[in-house]
Structure formats: structure tokens, C-alpha cells
Protein backbone atom coordinates (compact mmCIF):
# COMPACT_ATOMS: atom_id res chain seq x y z
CA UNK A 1 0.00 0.00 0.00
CA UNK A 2 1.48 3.30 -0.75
CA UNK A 3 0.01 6.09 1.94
CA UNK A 4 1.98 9.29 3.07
CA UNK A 5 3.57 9.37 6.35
CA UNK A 6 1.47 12.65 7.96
CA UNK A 7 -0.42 13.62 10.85
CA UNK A 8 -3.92 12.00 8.81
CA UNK A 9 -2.28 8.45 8.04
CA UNK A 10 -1.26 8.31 12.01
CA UNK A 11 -4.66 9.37 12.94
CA UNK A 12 -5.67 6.30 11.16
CA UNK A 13 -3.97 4.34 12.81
CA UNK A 14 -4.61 5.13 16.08
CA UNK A 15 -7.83 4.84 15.48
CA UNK A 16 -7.66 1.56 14.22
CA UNK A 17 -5.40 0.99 17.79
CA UNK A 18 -8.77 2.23 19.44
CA UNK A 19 -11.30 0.00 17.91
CA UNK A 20 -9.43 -2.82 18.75
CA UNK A 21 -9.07 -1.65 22.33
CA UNK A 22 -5.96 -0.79 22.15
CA UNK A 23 -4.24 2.57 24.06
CA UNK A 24 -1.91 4.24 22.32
CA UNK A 25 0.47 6.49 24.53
CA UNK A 26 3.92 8.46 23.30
CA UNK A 27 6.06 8.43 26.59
CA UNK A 28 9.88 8.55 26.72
CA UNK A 29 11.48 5.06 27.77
CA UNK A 30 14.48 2.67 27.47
CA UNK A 31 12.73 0.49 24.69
CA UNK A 32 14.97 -1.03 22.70
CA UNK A 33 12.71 -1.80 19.64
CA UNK A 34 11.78 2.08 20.56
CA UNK A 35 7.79 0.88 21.55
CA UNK A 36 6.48 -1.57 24.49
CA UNK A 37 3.22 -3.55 24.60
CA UNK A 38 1.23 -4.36 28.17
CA UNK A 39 -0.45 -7.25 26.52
CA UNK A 40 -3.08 -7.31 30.09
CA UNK A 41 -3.96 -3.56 30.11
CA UNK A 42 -3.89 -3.77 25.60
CA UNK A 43 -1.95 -0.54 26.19
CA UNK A 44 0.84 0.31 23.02
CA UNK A 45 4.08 2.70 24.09
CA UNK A 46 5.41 4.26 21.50
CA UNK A 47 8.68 6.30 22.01
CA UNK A 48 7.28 10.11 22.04
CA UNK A 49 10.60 11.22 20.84
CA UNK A 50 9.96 9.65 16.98
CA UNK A 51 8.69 11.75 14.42
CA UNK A 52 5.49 11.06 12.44
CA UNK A 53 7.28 8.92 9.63
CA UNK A 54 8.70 6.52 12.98
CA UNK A 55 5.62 6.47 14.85
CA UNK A 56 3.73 5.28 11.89
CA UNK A 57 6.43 2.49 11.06
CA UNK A 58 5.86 1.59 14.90
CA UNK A 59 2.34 1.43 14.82
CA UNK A 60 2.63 -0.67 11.39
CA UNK A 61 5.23 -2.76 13.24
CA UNK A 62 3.01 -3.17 16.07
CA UNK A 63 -0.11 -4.07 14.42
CA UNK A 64 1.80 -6.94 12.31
CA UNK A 65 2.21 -9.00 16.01
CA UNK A 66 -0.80 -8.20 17.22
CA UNK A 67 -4.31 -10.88 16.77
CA UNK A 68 -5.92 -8.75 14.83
CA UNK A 69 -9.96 -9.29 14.44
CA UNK A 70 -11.08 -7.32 11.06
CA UNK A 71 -14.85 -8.17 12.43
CA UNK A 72 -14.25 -5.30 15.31
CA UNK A 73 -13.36 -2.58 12.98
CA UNK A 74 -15.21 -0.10 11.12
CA UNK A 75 -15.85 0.08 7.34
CA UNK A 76 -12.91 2.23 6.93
CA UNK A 77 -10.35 0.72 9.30
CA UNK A 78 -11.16 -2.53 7.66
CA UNK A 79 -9.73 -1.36 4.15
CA UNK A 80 -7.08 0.47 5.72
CA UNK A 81 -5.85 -2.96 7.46
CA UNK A 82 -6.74 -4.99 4.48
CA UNK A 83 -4.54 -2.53 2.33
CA UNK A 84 -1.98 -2.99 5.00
CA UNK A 85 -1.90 -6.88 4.93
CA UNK A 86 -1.45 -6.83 1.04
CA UNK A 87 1.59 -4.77 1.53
């Protein structure tokens, strides 16, 4: 999938995050991989010090570990991750 890395394509993602009950916070950490996930409170760290382009490749990186359910998201959140999966 070819998308732009800007403030609109992390939105997206996030929300996608949300609908699967899924927290996103941006704190500052020692993670090596530069995010964290608390699998028991479905919360997602992301380093806060990465700009949009490396959030969004976290995020992406994220969401290719994580059981995802397409059933759970909305219309538009399911093409995004469909587009995503293809890619």
C-alpha cells in the first residue's frame, strides 16, 4: 500500500489501535525496539521522541504482532488494514 507518512495516516492508525481496544500512549522510555506492549492492560508505548514517519512504522510494526480481528473494525479501518496486509 502506498500512503503518506502525515499527521492523517497516524490518525488512522490510532484509530484503528482504538477500535481494537488498544491505548496508544507516546512516553519517553528505554525500549529497545523504541515501543512496548502491556499485553493485560492492551496498552501500546510508543517512544514520544519519533517523528510522524517513525511512529507510523511503529504502529505498522506493532499491528503486524498483534491478533488482529477485522470483524471489530469499522468500514474504513477494515480497508485500511486490508490494504496494510497486502503490503
Amino acid at each position: 500500500m502506498s500512503f503518506k507518512y502525515n499527521n492523517y495516516t497516524l490518525k488512522k492508525l490510532e484509530t484503528l489501535f482504538e477500535e481494537l481496544d488498544y491505548t496508544v500512549l507516546y512516553e519517553k522510555g528505554s525500549f529497545q525496539s523504541g515501543y512496548c506492549i502491556v499485553q493485560q492492560r492492551r496498552v501500546v508505548v510508543v517512544n514520544k521522541f519519533f517523528e510522524t514517519e517513525g511512529r507510523i512504522n511503529t504502529l505498522l510494526e506493532i499491528l503486524g504482532v498483534l491478533e488482529v480481528d477485522p470483524s471489530r473494525l469499522s468500514e474504513a479501518s477494515q480497508k485500511l488494514f486490508k490494504n496494510l496486509s497486502q503490503s
